[in-house]
Protein backbone atom coordinates (compact mmCIF):
# COMPACT_ATOMS: atom_id res chain seq x y z
CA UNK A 1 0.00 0.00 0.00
CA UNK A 2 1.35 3.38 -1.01
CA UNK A 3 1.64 6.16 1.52
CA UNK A 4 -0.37 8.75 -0.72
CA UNK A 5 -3.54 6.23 -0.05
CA UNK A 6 -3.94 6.97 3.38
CA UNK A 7 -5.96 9.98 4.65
CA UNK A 8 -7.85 10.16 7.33
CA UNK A 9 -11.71 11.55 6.97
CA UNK A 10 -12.50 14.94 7.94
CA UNK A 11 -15.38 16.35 9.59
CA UNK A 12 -17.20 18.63 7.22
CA UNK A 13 -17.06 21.28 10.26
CA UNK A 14 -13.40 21.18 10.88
CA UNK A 15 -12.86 21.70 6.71
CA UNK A 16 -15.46 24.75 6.87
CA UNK A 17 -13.74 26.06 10.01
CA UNK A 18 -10.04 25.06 8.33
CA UNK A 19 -11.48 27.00 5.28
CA UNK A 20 -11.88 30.21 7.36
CA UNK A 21 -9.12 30.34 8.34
CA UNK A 22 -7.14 30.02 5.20
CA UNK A 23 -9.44 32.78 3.58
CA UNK A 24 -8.49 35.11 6.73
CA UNK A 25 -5.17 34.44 6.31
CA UNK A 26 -5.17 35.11 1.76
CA UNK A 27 -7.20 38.59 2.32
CA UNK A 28 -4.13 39.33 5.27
CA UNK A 29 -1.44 38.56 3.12
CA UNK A 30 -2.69 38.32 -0.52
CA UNK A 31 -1.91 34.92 -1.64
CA UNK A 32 -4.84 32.80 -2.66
CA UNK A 33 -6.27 30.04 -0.75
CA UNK A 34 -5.11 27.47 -3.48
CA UNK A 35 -1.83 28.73 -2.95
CA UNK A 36 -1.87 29.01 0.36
CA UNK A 37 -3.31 25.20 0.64
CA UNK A 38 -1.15 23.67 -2.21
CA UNK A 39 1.30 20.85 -1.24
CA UNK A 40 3.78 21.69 -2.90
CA UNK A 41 6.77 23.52 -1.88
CA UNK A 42 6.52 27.15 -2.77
CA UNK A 43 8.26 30.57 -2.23
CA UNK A 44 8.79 30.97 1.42
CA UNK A 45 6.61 33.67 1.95
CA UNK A 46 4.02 31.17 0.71
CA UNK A 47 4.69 28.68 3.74
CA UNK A 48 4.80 31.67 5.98
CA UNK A 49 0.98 32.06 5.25
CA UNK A 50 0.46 28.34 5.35
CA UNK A 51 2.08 28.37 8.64
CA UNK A 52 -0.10 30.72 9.80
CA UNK A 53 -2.87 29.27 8.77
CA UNK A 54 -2.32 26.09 10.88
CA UNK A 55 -0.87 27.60 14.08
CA UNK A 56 -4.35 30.52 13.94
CA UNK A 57 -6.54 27.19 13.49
CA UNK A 58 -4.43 25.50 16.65
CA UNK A 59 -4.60 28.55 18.87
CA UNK A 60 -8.01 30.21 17.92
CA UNK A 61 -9.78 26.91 17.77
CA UNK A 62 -7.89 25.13 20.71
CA UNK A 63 -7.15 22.02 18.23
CA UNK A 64 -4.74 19.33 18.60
CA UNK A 65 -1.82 19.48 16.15
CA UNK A 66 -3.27 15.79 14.62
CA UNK A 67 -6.54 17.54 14.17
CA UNK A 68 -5.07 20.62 12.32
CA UNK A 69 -2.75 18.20 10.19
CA UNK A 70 -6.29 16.05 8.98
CA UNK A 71 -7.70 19.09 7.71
CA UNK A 72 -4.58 20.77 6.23
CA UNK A 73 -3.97 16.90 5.03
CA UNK A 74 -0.64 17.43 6.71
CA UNK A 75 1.15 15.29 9.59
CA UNK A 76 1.35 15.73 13.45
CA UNK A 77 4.65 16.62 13.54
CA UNK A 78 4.48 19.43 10.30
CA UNK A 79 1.76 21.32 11.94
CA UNK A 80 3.78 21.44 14.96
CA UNK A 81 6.93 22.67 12.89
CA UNK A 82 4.69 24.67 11.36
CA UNK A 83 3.39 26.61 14.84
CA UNK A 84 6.66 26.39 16.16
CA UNK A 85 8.17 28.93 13.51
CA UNK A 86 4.93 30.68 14.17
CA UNK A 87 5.51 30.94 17.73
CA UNK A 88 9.15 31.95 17.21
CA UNK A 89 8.21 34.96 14.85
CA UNK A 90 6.02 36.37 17.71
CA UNK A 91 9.29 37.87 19.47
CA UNK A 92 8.80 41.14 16.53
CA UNK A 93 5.89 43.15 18.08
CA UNK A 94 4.26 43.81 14.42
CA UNK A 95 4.03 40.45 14.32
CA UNK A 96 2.90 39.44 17.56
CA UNK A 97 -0.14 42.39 17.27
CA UNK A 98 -1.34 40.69 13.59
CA UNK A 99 -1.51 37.52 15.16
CA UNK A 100 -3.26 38.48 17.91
CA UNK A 101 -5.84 40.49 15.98
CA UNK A 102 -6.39 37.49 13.54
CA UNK A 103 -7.10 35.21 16.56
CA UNK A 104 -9.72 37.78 18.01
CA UNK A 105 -11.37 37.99 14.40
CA UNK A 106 -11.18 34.55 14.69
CA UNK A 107 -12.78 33.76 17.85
CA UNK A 108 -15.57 36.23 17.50
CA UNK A 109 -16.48 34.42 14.43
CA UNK A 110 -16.78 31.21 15.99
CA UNK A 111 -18.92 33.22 18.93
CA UNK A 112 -21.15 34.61 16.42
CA UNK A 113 -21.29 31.00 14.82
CA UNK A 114 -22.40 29.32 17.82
CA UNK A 115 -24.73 31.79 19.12
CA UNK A 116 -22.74 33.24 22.19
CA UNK A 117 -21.78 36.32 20.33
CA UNK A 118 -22.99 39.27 18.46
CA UNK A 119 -24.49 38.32 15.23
């Protein structure tokens, strides 16, 4: 059995949710979600916004790394290389202040989603 066969299924909610975040993170930094979501290696400015996409959908949606890998159709251990640079990039205040505002937009959205926020 070849390795590209196995995939695990994802929840339709956890693609939606996935899906909002990668179209946060393309209007914040201009690359398209099929960009941003293609497997392929890219420019590196490209997997910065990939990155980003993961570690918002770890922090702002409290998921496990395994979770965020099945609906990036990435690996554990990616994802968490992934957050780490992330996490290592929040040192520079600019950067630190975006990612906090995108996690805000973030949450509120899920608030408004599930009814415990403003609509």
């Amino acid at each position: 059995m070849d390795g590209s066969a196995y995939r695990i299924p994802v929840r339709d909610e956890d693609r939606i949710r996935a899906g909002l975040v990668v179209q946060l993170v393309a209007v914040a930094t201009g690359w398209p979600p099929e960009v941003i979501l293609d497997i392929r290696r890219r420019d590196p400015e490209v997997s910065r916004a990939r990155h980003t996409a993961m570690y918002l959908t770890h922090v702002a949606y409290g998921w496990t790394l395994e979770r965020v890998g099945h609906a990036f159709g990435r690996n554990r251990v990616t994802v968490g290389t992934a957050c780490q640079r992330v996490e290592d990039e929040r040192d520079a205040p600019e950067i630190d202040a975006r990612l906090e505002r995108l996690t805000e937009l973030l949450t509120a959205a899920l608030k408004t989603a599930d009814g415990k926020g403003p609509a």
